[in-house]
PDB file of N, CA and C in Angstrom:
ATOM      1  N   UNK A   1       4.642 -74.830  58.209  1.00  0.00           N
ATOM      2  CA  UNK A   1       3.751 -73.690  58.141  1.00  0.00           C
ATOM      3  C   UNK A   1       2.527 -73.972  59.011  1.00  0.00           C
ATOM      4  N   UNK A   2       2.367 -72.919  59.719  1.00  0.00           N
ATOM      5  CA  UNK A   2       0.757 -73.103  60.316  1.00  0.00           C
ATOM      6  C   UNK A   2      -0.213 -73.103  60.201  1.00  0.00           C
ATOM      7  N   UNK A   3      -1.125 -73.506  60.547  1.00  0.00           N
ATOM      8  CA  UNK A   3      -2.757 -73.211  59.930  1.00  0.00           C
ATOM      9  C   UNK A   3      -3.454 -71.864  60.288  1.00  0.00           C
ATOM     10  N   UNK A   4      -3.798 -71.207  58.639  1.00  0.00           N
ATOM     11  CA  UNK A   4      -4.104 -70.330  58.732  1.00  0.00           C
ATOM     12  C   UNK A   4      -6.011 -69.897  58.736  1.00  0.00           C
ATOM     13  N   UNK A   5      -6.372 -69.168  59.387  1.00  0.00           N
ATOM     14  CA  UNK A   5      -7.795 -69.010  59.726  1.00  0.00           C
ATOM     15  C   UNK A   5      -8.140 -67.733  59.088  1.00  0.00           C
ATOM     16  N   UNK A   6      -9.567 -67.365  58.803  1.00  0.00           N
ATOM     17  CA  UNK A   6      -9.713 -65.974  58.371  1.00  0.00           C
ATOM     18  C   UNK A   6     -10.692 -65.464  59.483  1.00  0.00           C
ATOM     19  N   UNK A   7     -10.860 -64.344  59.969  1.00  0.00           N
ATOM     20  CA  UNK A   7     -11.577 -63.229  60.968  1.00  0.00           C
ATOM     21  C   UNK A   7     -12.051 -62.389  60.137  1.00  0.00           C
ATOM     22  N   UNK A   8     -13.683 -62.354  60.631  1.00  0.00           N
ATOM     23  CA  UNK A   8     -13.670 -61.157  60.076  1.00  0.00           C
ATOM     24  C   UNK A   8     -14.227 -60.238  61.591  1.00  0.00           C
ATOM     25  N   UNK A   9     -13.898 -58.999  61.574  1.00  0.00           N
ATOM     26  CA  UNK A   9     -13.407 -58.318  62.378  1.00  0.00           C
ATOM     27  C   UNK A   9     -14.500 -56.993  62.271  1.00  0.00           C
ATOM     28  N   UNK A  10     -15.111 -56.526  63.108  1.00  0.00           N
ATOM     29  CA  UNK A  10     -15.790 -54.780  63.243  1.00  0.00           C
ATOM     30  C   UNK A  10     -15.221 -54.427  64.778  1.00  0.00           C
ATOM     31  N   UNK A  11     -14.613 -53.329  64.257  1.00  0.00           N
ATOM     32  CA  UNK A  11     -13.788 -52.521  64.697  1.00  0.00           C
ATOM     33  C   UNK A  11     -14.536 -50.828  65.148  1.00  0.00           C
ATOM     34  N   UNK A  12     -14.795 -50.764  66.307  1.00  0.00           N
ATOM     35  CA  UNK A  12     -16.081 -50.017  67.013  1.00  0.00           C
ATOM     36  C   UNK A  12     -14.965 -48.336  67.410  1.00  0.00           C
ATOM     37  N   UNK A  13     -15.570 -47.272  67.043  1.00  0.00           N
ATOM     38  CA  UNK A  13     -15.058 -46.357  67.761  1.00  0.00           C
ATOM     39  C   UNK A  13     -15.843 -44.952  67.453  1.00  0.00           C
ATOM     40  N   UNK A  14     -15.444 -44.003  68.367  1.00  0.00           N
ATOM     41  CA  UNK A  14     -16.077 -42.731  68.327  1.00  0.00           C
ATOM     42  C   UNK A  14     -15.291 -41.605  67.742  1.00  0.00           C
ATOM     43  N   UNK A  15     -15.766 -40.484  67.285  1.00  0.00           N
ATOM     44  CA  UNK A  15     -15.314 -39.294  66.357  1.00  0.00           C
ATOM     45  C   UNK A  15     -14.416 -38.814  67.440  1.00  0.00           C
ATOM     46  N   UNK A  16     -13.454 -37.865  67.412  1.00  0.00           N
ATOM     47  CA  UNK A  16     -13.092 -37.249  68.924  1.00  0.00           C
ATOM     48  C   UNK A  16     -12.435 -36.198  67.944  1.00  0.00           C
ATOM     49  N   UNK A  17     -12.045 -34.667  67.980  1.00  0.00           N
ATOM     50  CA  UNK A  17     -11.211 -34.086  67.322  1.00  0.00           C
ATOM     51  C   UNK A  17     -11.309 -33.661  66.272  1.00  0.00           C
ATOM     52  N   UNK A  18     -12.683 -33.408  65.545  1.00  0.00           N
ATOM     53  CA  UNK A  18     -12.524 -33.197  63.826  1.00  0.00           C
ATOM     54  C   UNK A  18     -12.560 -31.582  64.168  1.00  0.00           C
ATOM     55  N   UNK A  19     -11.917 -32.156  62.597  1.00  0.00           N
ATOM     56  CA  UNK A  19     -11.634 -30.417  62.464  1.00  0.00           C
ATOM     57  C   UNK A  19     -13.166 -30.027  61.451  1.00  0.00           C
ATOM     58  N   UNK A  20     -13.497 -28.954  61.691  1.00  0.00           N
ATOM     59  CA  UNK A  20     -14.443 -28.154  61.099  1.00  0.00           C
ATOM     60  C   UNK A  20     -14.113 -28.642  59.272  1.00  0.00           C
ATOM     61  N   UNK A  21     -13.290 -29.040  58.625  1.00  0.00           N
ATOM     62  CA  UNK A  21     -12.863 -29.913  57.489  1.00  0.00           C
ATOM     63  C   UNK A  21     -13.508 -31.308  57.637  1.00  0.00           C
ATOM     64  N   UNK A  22     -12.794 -31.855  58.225  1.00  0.00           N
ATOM     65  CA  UNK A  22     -13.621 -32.967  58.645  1.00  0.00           C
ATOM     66  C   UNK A  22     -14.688 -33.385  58.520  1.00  0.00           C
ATOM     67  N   UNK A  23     -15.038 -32.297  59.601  1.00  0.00           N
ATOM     68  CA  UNK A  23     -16.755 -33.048  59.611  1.00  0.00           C
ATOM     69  C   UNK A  23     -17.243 -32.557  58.272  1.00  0.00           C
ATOM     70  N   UNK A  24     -17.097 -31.316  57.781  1.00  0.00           N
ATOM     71  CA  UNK A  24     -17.638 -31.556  56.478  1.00  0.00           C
ATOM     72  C   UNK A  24     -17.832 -32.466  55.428  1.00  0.00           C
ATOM     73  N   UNK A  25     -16.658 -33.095  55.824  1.00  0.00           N
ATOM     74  CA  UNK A  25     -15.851 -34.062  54.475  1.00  0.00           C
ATOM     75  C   UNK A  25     -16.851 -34.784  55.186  1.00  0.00           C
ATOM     76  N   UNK A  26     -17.162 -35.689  56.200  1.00  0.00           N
ATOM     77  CA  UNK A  26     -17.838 -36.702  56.899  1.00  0.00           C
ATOM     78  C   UNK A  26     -19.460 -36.598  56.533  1.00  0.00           C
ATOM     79  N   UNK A  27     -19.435 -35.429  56.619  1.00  0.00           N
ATOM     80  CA  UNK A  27     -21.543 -35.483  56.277  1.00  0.00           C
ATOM     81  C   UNK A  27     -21.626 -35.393  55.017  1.00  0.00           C
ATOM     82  N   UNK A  28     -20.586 -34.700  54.050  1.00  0.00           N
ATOM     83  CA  UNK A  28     -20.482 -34.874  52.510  1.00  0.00           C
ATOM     84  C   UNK A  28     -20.699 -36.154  52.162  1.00  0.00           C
ATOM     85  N   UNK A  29     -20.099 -37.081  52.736  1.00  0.00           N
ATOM     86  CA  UNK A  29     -19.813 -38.472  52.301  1.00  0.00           C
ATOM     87  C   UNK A  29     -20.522 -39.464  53.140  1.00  0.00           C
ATOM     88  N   UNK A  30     -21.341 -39.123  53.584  1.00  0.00           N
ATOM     89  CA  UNK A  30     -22.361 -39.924  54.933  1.00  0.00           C
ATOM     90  C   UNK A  30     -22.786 -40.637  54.077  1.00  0.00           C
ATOM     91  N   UNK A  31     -23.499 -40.445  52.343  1.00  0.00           N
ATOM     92  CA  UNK A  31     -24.300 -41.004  51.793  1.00  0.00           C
ATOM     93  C   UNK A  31     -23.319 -42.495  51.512  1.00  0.00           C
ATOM     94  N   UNK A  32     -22.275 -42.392  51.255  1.00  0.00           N
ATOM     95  CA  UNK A  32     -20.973 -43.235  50.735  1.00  0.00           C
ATOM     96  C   UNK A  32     -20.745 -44.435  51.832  1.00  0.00           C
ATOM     97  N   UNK A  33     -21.638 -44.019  53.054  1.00  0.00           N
ATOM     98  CA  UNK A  33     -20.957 -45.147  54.133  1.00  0.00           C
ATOM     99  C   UNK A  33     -22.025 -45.144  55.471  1.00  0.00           C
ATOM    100  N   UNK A  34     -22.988 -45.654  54.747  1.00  0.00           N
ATOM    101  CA  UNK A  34     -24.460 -46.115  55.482  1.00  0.00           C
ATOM    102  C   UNK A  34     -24.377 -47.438  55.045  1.00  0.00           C
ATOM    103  N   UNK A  35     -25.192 -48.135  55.877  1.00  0.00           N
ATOM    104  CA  UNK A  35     -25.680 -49.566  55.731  1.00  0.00           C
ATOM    105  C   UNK A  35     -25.158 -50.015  54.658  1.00  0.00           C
ATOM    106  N   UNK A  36     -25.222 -49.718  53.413  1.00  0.00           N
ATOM    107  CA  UNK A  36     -25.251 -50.532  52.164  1.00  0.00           C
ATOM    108  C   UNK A  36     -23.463 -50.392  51.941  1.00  0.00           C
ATOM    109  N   UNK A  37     -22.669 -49.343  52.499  1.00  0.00           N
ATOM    110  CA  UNK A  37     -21.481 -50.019  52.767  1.00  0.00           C
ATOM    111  C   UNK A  37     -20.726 -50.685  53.288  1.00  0.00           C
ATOM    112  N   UNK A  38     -21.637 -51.447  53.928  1.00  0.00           N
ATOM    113  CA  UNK A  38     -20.900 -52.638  54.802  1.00  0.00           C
ATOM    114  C   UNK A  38     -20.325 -53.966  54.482  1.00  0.00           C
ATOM    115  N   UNK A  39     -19.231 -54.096  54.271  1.00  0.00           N
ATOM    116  CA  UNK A  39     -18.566 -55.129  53.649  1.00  0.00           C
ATOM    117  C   UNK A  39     -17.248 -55.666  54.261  1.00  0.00           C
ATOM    118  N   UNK A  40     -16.888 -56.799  54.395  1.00  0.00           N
ATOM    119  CA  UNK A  40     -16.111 -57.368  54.666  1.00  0.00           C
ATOM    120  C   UNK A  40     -14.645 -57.036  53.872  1.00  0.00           C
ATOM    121  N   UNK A  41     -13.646 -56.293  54.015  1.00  0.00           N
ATOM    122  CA  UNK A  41     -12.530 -56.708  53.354  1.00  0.00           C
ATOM    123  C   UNK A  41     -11.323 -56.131  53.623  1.00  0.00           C
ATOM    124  N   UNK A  42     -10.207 -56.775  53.181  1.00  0.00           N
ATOM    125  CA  UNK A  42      -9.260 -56.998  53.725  1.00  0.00           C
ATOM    126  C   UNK A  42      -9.245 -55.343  54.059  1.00  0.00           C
ATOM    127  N   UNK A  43      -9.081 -54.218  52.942  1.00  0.00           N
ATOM    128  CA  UNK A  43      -8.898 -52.607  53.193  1.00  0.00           C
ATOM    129  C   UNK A  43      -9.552 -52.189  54.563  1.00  0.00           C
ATOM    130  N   UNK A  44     -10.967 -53.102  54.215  1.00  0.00           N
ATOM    131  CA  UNK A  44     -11.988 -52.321  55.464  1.00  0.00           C
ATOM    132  C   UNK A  44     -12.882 -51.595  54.875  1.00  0.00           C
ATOM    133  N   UNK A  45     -14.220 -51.280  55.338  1.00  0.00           N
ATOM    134  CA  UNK A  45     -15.016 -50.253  55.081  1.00  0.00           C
ATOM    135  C   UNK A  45     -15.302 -49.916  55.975  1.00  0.00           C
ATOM    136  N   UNK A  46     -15.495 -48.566  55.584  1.00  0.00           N
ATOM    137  CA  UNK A  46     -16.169 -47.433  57.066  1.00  0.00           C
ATOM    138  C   UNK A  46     -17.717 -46.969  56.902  1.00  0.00           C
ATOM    139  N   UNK A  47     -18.327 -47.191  58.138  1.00  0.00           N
ATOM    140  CA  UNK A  47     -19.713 -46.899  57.967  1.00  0.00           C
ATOM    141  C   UNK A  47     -19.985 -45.468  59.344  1.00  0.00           C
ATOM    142  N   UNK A  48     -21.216 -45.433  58.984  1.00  0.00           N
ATOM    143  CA  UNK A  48     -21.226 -43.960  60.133  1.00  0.00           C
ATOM    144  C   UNK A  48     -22.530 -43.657  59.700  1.00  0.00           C
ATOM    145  N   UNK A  49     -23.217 -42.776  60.949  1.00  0.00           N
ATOM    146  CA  UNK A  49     -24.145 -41.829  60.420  1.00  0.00           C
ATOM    147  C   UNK A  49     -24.479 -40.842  60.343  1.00  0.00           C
ATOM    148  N   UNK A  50     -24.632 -40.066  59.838  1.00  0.00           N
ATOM    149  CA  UNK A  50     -24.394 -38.599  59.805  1.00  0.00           C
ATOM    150  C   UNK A  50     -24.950 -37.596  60.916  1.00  0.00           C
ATOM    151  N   UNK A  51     -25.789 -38.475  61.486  1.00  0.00           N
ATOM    152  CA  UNK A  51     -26.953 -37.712  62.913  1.00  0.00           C
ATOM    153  C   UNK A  51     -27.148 -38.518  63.906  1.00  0.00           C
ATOM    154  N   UNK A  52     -26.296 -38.586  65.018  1.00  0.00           N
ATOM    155  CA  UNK A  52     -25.219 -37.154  64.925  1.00  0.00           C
ATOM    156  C   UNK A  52     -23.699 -38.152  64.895  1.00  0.00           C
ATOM    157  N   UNK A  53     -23.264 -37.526  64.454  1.00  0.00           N
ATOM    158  CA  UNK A  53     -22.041 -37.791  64.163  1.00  0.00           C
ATOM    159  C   UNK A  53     -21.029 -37.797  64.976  1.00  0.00           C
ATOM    160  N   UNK A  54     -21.299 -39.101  65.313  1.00  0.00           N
ATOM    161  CA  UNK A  54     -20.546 -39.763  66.747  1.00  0.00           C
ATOM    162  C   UNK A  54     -19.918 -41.132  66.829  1.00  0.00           C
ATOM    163  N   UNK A  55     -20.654 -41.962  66.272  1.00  0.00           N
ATOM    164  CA  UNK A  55     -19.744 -43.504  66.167  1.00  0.00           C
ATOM    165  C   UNK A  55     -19.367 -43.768  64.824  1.00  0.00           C
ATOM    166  N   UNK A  56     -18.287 -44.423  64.169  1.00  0.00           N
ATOM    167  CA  UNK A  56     -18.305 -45.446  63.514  1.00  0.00           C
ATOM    168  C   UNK A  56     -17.813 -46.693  63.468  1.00  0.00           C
ATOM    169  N   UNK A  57     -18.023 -47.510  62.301  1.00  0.00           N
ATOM    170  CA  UNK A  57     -17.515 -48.522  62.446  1.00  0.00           C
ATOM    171  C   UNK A  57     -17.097 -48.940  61.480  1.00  0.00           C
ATOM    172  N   UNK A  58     -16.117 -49.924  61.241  1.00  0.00           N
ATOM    173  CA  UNK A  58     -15.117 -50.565  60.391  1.00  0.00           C
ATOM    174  C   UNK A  58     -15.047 -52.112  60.507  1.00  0.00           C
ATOM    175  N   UNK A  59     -15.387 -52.893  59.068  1.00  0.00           N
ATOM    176  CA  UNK A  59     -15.177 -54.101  58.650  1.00  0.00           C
ATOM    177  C   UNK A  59     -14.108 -54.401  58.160  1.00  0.00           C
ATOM    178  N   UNK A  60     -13.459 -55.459  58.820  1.00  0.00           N
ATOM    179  CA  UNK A  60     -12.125 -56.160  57.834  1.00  0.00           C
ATOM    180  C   UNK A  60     -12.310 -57.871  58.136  1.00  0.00           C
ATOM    181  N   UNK A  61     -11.951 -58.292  56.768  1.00  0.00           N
ATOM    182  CA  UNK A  61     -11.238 -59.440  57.194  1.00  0.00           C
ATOM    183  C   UNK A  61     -10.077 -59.727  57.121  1.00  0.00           C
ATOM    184  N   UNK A  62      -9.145 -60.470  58.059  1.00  0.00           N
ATOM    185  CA  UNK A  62      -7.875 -60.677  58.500  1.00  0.00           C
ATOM    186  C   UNK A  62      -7.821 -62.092  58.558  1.00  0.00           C
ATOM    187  N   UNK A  63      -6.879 -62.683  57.360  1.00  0.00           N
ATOM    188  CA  UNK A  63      -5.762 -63.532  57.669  1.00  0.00           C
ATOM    189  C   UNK A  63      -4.811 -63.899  58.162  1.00  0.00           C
ATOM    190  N   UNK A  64      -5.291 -64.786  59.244  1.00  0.00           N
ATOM    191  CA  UNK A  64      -3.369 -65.410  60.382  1.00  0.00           C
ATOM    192  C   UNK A  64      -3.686 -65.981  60.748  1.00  0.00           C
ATOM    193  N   UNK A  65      -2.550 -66.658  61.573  1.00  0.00           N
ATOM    194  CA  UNK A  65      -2.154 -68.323  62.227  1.00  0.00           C
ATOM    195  C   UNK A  65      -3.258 -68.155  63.279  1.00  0.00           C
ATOM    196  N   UNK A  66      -3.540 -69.283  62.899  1.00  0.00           N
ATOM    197  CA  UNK A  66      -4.754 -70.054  64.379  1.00  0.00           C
ATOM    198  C   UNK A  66      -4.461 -70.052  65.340  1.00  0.00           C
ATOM    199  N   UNK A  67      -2.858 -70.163  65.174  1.00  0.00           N
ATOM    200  CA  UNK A  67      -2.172 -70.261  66.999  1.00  0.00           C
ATOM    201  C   UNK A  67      -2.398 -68.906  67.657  1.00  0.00           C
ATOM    202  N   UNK A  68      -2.220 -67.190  66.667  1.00  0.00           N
ATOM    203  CA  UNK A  68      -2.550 -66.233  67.346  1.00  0.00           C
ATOM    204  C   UNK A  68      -3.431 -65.789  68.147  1.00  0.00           C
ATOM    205  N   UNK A  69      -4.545 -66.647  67.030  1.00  0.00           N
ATOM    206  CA  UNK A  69      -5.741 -66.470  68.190  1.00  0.00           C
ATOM    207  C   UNK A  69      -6.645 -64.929  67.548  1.00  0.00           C
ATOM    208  N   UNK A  70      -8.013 -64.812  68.394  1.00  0.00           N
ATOM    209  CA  UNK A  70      -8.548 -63.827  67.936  1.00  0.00           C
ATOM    210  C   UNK A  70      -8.287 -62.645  67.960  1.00  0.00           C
ATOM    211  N   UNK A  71      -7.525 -62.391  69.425  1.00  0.00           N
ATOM    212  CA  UNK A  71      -6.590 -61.111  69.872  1.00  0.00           C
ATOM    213  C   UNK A  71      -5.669 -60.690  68.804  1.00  0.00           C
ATOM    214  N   UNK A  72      -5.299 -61.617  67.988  1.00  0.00           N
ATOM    215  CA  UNK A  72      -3.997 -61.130  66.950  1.00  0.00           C
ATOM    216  C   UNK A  72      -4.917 -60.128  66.016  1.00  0.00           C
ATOM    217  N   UNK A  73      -5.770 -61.089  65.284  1.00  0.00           N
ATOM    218  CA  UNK A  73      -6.645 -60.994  64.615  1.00  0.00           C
ATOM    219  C   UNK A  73      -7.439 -58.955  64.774  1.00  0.00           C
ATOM    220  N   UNK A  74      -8.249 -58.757  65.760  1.00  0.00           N
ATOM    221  CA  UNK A  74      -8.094 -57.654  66.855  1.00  0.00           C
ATOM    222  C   UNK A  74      -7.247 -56.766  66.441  1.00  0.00           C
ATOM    223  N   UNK A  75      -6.301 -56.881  67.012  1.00  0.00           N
ATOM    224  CA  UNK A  75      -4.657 -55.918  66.888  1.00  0.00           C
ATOM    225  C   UNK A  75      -4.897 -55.805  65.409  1.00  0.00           C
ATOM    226  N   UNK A  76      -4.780 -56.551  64.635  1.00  0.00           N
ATOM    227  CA  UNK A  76      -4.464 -56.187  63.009  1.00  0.00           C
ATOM    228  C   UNK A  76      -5.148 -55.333  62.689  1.00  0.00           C
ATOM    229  N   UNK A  77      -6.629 -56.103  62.660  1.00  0.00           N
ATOM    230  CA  UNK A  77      -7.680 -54.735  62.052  1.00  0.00           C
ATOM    231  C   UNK A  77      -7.806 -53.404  63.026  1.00  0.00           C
ATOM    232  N   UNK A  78      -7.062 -53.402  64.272  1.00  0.00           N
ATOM    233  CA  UNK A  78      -7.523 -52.181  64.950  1.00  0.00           C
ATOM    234  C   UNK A  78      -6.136 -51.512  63.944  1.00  0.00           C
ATOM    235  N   UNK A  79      -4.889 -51.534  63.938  1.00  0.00           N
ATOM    236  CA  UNK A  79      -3.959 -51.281  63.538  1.00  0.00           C
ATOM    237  C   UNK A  79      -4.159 -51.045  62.067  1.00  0.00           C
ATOM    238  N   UNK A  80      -5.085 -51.398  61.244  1.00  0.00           N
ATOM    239  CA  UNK A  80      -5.122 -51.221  59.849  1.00  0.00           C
ATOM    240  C   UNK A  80      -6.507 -49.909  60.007  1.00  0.00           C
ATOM    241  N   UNK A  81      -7.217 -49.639  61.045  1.00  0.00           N
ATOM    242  CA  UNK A  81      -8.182 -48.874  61.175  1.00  0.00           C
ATOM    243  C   UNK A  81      -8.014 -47.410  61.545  1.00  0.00           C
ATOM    244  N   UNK A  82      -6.349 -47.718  62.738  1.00  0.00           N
ATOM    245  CA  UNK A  82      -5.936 -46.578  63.444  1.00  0.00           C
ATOM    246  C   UNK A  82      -4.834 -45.696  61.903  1.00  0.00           C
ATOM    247  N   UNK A  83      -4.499 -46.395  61.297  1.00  0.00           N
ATOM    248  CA  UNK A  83      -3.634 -46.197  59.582  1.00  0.00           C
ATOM    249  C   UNK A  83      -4.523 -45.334  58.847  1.00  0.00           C
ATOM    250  N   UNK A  84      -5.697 -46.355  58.384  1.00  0.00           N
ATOM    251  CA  UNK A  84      -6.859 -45.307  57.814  1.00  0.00           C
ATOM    252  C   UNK A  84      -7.250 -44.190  58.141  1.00  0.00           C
ATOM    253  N   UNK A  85      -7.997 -44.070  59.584  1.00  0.00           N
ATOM    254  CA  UNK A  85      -8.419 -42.971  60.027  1.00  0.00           C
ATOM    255  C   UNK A  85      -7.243 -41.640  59.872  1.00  0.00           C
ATOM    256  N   UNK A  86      -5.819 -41.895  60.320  1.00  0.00           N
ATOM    257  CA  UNK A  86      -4.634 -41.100  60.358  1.00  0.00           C
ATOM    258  C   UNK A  86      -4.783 -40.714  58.897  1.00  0.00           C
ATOM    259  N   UNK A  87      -4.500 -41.444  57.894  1.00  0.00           N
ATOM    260  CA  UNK A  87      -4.209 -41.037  56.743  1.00  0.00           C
ATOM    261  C   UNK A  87      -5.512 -40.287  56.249  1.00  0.00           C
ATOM    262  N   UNK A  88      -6.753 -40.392  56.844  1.00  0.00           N
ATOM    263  CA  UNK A  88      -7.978 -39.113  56.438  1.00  0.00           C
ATOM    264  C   UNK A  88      -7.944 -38.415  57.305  1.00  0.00           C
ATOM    265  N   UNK A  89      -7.411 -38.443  58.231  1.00  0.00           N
ATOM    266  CA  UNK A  89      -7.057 -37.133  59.124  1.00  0.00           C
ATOM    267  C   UNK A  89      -8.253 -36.813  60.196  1.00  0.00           C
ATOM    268  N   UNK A  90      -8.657 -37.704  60.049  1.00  0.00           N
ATOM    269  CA  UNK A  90      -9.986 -37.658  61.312  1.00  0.00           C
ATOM    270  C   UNK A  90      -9.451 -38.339  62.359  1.00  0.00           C
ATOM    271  N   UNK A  91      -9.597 -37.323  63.643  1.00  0.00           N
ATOM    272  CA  UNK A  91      -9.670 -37.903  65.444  1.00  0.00           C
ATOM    273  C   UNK A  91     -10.193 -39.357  65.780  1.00  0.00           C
ATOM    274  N   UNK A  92     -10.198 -39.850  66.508  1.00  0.00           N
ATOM    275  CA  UNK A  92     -11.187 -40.773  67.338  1.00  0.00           C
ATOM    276  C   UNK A  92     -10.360 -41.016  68.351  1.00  0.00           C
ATOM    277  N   UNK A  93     -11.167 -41.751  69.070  1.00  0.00           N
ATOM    278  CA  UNK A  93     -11.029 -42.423  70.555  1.00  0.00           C
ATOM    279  C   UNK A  93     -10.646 -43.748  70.527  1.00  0.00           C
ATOM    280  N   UNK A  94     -11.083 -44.129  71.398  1.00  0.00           N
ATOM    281  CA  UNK A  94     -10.409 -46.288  71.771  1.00  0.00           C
ATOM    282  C   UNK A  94     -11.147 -46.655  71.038  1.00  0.00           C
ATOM    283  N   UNK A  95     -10.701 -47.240  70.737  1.00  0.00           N
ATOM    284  CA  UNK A  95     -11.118 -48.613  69.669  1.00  0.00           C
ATOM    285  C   UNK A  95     -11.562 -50.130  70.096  1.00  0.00           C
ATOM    286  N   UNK A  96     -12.372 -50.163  69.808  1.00  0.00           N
ATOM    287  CA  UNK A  96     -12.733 -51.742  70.304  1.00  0.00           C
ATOM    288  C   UNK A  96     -13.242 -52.574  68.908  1.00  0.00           C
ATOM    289  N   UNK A  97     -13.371 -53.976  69.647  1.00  0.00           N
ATOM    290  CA  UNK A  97     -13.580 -54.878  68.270  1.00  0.00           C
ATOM    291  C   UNK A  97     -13.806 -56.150  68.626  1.00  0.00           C
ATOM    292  N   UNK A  98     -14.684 -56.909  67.790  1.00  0.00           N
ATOM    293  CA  UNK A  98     -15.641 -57.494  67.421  1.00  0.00           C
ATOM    294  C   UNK A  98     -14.805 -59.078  66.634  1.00  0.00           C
ATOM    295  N   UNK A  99     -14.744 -60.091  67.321  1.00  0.00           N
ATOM    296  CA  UNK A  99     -13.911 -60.614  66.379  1.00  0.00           C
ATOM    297  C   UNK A  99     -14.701 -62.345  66.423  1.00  0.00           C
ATOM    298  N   UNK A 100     -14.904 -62.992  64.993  1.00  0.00           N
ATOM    299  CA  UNK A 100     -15.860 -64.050  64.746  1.00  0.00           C
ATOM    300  C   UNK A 100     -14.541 -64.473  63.437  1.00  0.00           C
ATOM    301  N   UNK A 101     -14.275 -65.717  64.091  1.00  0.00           N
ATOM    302  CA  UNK A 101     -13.157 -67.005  63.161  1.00  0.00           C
ATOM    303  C   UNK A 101     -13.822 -67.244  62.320  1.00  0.00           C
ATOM    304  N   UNK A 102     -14.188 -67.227  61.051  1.00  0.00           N
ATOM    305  CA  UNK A 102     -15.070 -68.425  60.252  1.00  0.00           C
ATOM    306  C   UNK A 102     -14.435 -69.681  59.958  1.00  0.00           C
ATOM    307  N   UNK A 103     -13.639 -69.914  60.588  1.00  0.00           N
ATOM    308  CA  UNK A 103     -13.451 -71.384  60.461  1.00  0.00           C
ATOM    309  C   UNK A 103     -13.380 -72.241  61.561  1.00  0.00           C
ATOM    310  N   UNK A 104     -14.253 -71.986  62.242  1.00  0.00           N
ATOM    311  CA  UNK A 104     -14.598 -72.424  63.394  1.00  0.00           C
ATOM    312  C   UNK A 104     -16.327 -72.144  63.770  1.00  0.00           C
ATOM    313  N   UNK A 105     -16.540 -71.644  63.400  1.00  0.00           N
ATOM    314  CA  UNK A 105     -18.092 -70.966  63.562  1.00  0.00           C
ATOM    315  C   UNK A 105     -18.755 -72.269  63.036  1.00  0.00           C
ATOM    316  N   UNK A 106     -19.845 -72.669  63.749  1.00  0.00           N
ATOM    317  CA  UNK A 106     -20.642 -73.689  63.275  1.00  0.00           C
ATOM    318  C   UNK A 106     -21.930 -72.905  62.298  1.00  0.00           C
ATOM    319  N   UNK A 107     -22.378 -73.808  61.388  1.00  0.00           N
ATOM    320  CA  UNK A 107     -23.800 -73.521  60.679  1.00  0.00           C
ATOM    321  C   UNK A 107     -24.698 -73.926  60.952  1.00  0.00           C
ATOM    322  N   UNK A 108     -25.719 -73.798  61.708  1.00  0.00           N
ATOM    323  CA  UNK A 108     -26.863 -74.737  61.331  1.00  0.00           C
ATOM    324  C   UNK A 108     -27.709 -74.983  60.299  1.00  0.00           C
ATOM    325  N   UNK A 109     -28.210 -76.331  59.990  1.00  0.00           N
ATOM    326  CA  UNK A 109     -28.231 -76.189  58.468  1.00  0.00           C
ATOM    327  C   UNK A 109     -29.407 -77.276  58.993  1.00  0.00           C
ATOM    328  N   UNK A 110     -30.744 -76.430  58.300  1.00  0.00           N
ATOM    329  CA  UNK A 110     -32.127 -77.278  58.083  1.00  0.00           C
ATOM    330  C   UNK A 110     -32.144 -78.520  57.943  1.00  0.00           C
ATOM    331  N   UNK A 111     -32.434 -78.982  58.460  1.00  0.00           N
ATOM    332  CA  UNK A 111     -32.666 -80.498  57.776  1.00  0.00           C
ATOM    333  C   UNK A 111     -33.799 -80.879  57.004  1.00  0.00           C
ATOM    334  N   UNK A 112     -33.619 -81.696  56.049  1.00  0.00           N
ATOM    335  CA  UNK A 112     -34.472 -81.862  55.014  1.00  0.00           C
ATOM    336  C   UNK A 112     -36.127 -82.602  55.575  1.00  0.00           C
ATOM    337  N   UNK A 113     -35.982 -82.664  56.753  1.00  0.00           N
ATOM    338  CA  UNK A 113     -37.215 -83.163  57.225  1.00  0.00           C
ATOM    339  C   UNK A 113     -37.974 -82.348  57.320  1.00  0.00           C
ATOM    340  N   UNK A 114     -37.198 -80.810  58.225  1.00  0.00           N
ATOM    341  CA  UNK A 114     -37.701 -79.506  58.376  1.00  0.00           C
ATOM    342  C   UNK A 114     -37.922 -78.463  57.687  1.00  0.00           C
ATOM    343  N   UNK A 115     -37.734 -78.995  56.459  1.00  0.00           N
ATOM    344  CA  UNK A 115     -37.922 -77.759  55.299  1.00  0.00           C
ATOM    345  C   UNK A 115     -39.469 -78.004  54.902  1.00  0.00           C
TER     346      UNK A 115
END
């Protein structure tokens, strides 16, 4: 078995196509997916802002082999983002994304001299 890494992933894109439904549903629920919904997880959360209502964005984290690499990583959450959006029935455009290994990411960590 390979070694497995976790990503977490924001997944960048624009509105394209709503239907007059839509956007309703979207500024209805603007309050539901501002800042304070931003979270890491596997489903994803969707954030946006209601003015004007043009980008959002999507958090996931994604589990897979180290050998895939971050690109895999990428593909998944764009592919778990392009699912979501379809299944609420809202448009968008290309998708881009944002991708940070945490198991590889260094910390810097104070040293007790410097505290």
């Amino acid at each position: 078995m390979s070694e497995r890494h976790t990503y977490r992933v924001i997944v960048r894109g624009t509105w394209q196509d709503l239907t007059e439904e839509g956007r309703a549903r979207l500024l209805a629920e603007a309050g539901e997916h501002g800042m304070t919904s931003m979270r890491f997880t596997e489903e994803g959360s969707l954030s946006y802002e209601a003015s004007p209502l043009k980008h959002f964005s999507m958090r996931y984290v994604v589990v897979s082999d180290a050998a895939d690499g971050e690109e895999m990583a990428a593909a998944i959450a764009e592919d778990r983002a392009e699912a979501t959006l379809r299944g609420l029935g809202h448009g968008f455009g290309e998708l881009r994304s944002t991708v940070t290994d945490l198991d590889t990411m260094k910390v810097n960590r104070k040293s007790r001299s410097r505290r």
